[in-house]
C-alpha atoms as a PDB file:
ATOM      1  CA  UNK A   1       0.000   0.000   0.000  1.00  0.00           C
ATOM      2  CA  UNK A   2       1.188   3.147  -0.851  1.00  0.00           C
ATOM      3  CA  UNK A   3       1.947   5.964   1.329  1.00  0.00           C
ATOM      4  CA  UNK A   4      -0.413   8.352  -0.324  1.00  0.00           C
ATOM      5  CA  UNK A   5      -3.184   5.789   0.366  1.00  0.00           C
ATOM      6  CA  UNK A   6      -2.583   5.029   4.065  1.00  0.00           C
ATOM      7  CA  UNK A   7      -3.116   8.868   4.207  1.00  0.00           C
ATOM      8  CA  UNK A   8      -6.450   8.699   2.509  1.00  0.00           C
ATOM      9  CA  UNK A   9      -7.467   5.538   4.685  1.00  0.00           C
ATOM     10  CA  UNK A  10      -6.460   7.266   8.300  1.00  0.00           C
ATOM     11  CA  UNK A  11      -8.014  10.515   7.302  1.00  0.00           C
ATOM     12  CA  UNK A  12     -11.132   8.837   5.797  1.00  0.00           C
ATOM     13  CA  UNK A  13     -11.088   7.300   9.489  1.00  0.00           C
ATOM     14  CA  UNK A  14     -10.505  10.306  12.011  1.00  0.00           C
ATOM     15  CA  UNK A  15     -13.673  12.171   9.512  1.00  0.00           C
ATOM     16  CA  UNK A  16     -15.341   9.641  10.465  1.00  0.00           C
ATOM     17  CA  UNK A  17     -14.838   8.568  14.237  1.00  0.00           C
ATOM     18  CA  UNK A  18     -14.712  12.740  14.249  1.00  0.00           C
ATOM     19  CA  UNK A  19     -18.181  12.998  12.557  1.00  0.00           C
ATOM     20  CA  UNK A  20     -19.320  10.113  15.102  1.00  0.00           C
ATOM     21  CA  UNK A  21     -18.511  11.551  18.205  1.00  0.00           C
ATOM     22  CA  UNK A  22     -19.974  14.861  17.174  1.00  0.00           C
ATOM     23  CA  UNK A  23     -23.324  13.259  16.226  1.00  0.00           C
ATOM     24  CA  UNK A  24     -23.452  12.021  19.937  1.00  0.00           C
ATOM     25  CA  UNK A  25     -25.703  14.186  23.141  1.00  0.00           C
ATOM     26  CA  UNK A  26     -23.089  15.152  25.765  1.00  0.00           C
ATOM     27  CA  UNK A  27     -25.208  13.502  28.024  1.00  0.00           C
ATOM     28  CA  UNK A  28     -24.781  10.231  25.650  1.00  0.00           C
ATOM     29  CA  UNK A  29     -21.168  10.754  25.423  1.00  0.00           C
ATOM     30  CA  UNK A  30     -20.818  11.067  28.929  1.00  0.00           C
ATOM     31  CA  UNK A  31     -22.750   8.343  30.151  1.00  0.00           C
ATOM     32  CA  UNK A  32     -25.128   9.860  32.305  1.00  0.00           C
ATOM     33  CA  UNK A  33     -27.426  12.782  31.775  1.00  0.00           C
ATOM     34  CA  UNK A  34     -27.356  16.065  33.605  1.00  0.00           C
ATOM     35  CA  UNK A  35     -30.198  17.702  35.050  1.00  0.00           C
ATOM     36  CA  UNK A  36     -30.479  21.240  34.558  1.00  0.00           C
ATOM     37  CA  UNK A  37     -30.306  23.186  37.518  1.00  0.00           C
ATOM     38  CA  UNK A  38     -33.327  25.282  38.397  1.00  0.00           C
ATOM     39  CA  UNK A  39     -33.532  29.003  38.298  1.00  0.00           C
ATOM     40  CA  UNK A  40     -37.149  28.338  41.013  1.00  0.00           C
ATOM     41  CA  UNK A  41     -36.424  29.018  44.452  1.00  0.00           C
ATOM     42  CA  UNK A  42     -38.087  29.518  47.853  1.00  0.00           C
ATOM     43  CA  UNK A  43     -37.110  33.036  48.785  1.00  0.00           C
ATOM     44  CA  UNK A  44     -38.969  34.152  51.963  1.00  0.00           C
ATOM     45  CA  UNK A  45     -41.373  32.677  54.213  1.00  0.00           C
ATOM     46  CA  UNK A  46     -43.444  34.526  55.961  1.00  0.00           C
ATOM     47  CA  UNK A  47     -44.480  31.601  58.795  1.00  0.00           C
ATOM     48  CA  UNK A  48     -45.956  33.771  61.905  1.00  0.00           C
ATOM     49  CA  UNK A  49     -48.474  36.570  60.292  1.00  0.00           C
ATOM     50  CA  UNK A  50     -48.084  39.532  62.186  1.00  0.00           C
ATOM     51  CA  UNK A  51     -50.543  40.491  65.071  1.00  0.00           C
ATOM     52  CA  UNK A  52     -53.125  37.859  66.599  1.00  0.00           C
ATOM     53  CA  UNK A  53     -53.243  34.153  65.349  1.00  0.00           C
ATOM     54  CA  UNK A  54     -57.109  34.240  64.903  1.00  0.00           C
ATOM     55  CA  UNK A  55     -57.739  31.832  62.300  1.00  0.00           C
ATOM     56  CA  UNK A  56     -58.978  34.710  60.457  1.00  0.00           C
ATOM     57  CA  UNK A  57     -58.388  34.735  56.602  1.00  0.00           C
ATOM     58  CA  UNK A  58     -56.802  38.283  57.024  1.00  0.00           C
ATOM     59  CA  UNK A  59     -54.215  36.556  59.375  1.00  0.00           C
ATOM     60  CA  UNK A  60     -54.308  33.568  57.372  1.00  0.00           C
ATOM     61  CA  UNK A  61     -53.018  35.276  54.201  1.00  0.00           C
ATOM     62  CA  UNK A  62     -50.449  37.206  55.896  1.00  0.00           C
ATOM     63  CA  UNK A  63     -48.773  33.521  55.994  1.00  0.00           C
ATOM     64  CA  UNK A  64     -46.874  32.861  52.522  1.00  0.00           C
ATOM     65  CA  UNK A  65     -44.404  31.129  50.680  1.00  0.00           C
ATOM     66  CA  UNK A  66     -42.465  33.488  47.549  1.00  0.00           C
ATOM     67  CA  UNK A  67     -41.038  31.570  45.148  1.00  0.00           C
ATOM     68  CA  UNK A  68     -38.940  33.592  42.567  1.00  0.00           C
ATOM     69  CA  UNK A  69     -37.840  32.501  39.037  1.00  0.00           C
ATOM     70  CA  UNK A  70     -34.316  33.677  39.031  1.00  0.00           C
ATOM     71  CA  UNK A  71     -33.920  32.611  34.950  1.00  0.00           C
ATOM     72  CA  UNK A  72     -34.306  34.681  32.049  1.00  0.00           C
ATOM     73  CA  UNK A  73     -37.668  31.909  30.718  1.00  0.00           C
ATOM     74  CA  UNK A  74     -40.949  31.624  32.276  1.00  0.00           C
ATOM     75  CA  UNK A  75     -41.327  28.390  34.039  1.00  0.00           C
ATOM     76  CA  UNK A  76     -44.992  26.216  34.321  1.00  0.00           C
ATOM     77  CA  UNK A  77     -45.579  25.594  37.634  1.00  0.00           C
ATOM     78  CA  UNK A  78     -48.586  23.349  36.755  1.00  0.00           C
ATOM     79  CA  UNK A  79     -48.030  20.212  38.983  1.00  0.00           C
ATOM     80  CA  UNK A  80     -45.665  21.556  41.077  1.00  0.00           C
ATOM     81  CA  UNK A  81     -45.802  20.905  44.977  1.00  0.00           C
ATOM     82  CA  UNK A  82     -45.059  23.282  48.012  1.00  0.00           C
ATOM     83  CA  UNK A  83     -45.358  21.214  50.929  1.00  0.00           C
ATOM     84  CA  UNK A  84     -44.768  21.202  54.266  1.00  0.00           C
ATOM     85  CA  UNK A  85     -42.963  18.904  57.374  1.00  0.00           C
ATOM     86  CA  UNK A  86     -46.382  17.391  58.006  1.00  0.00           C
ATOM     87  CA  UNK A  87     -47.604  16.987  54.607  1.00  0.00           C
ATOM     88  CA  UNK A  88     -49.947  19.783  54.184  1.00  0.00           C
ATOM     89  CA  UNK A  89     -49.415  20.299  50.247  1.00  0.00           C
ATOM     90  CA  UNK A  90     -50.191  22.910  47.785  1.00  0.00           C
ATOM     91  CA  UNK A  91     -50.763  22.125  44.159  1.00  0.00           C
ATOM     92  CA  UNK A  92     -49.799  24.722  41.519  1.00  0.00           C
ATOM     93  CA  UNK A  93     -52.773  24.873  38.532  1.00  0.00           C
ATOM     94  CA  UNK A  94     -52.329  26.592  35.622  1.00  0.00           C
ATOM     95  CA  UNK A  95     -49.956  29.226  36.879  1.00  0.00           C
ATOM     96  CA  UNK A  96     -46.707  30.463  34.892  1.00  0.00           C
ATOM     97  CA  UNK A  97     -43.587  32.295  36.529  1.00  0.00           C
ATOM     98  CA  UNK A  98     -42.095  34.410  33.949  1.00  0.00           C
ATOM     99  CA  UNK A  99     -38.399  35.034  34.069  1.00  0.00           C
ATOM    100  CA  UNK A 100     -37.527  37.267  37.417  1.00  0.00           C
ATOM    101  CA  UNK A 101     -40.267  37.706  39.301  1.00  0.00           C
ATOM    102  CA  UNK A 102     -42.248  35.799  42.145  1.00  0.00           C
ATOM    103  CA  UNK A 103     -45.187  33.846  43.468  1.00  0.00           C
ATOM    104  CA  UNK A 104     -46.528  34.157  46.932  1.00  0.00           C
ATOM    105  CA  UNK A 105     -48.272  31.297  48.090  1.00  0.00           C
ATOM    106  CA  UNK A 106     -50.695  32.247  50.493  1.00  0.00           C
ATOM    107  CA  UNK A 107     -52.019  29.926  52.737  1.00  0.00           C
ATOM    108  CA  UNK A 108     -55.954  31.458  53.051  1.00  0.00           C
ATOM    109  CA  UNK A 109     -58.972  31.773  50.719  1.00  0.00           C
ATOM    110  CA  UNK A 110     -58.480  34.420  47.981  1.00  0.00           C
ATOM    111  CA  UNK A 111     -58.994  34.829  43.917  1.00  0.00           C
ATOM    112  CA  UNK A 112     -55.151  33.828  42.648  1.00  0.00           C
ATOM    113  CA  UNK A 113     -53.694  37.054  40.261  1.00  0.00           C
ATOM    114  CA  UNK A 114     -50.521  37.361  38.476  1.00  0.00           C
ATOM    115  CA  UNK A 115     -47.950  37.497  41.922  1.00  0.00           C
ATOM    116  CA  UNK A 116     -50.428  35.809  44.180  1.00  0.00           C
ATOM    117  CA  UNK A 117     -51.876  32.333  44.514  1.00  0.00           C
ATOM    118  CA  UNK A 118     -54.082  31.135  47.238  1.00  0.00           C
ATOM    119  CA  UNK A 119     -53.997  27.642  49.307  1.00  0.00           C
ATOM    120  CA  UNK A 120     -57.960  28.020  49.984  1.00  0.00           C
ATOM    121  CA  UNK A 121     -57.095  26.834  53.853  1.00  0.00           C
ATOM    122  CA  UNK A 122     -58.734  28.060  56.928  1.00  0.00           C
ATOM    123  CA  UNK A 123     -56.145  26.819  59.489  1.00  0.00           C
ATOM    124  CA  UNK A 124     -52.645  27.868  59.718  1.00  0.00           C
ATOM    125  CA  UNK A 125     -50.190  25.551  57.762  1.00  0.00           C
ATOM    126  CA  UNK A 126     -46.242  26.786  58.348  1.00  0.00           C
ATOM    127  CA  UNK A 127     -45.004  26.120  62.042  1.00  0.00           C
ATOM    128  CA  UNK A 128     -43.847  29.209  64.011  1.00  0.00           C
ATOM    129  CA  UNK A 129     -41.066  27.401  66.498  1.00  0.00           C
ATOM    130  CA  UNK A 130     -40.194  24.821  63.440  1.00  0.00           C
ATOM    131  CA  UNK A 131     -40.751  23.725  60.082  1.00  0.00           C
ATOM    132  CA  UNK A 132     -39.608  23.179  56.285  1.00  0.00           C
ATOM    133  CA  UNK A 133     -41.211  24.173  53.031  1.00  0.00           C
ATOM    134  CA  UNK A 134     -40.315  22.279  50.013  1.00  0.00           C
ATOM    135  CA  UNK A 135     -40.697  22.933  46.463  1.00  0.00           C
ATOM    136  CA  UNK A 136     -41.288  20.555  43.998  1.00  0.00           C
ATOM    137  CA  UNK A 137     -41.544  19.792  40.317  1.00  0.00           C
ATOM    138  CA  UNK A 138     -44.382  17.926  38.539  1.00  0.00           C
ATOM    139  CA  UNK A 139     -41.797  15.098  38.846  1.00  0.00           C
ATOM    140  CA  UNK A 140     -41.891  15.061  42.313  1.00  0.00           C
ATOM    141  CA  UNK A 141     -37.851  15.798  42.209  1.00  0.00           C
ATOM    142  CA  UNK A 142     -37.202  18.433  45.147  1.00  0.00           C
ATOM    143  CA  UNK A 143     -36.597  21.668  43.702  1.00  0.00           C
ATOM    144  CA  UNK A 144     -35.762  24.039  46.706  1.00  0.00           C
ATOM    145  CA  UNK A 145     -36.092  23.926  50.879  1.00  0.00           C
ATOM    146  CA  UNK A 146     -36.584  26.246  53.550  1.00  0.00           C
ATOM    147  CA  UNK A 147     -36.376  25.882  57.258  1.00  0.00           C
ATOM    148  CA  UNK A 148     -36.366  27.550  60.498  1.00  0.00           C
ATOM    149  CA  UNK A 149     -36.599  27.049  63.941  1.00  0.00           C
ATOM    150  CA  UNK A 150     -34.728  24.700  66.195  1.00  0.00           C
ATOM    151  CA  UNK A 151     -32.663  22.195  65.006  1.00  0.00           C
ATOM    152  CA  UNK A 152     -32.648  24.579  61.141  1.00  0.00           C
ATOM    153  CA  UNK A 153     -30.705  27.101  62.406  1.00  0.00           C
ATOM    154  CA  UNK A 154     -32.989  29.341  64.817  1.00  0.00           C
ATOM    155  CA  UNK A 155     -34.144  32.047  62.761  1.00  0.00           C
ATOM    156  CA  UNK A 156     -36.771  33.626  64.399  1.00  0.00           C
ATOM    157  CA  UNK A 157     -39.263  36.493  64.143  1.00  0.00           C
ATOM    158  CA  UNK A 158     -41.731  34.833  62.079  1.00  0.00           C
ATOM    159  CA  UNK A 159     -40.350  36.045  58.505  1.00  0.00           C
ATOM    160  CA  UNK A 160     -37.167  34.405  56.921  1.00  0.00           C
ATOM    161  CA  UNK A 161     -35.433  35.738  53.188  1.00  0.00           C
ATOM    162  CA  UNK A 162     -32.886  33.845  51.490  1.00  0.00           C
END
């Protein structure tokens, strides 16, 4: 075989093992697939409403969960779960986030607007001394948590930001 032909033949090859590899996902050519990180997070709970604790839906709504988009793209929320320690769960419906800007979930009765969704509850749902609110997708894969109280850190005052 000539020289000028083992040149053709190992060129012909790397084109093609070159063209191969190319063709191939990252996550294929690495083995395993990434998830993409979210841009949805819980940033501030509001878990003791300010003044009296009476069960009224005034108080009640002055309890909330924001969730902010922190990406650029809207996000559907439909199916997505905000739940807390004891499993007292909300279920997003039809609700976008666009790109940078936030949700409160409230825990009372209340028409749900653009910024503001409503659990429909009439007792309190976030504990004052302790508790954790988790976010999660309509794949039930945890998103985001919060928590406070003993044994989370000790934040206190009823209202914690990220």
């Amino acid at each position: 075989m000539s020289s000028r032909t083992t040149r053709r033949i190992a060129a012909a090859l790397l084109t093609t093992a070159a063209l191969g590899a190319a063709a191939l996902p990252a996550a294929a050519d690495s083995g395993r697939q990434q998830a993409r990180p979210s841009h949805v997070k819980i940033t501030a709970v509001q878990y003791d409403s300010p003044g009296r604790d009476d069960r009224s839906n005034r108080s009640l709504n002055k309890e909330w969960v924001e969730i902010t988009n922190e990406g650029r793209r809207g996000v559907n929320l439909e199916g997505w779960t905000l739940a807390d320690e004891d499993g007292h769960t909300y279920t997003f419906s039809h609700y976008r986030l666009r790109g940078h800007e936030s949700v409160r979930v409230h825990t009372g009765e209340g028409r749900d607007s653009r910024g503001h969704v409503f659990q429909d509850r009439r007792a309190y749902v976030w504990d004052n001394r302790s508790d954790t609110a988790t976010l999660r997708n309509d794949n039930n894969r945890r998103v985001d948590t919060e928590s406070w109280g003993r044994g989370h850190g000790g934040h206190g005052g009823g209202h914690h930001r990220r």
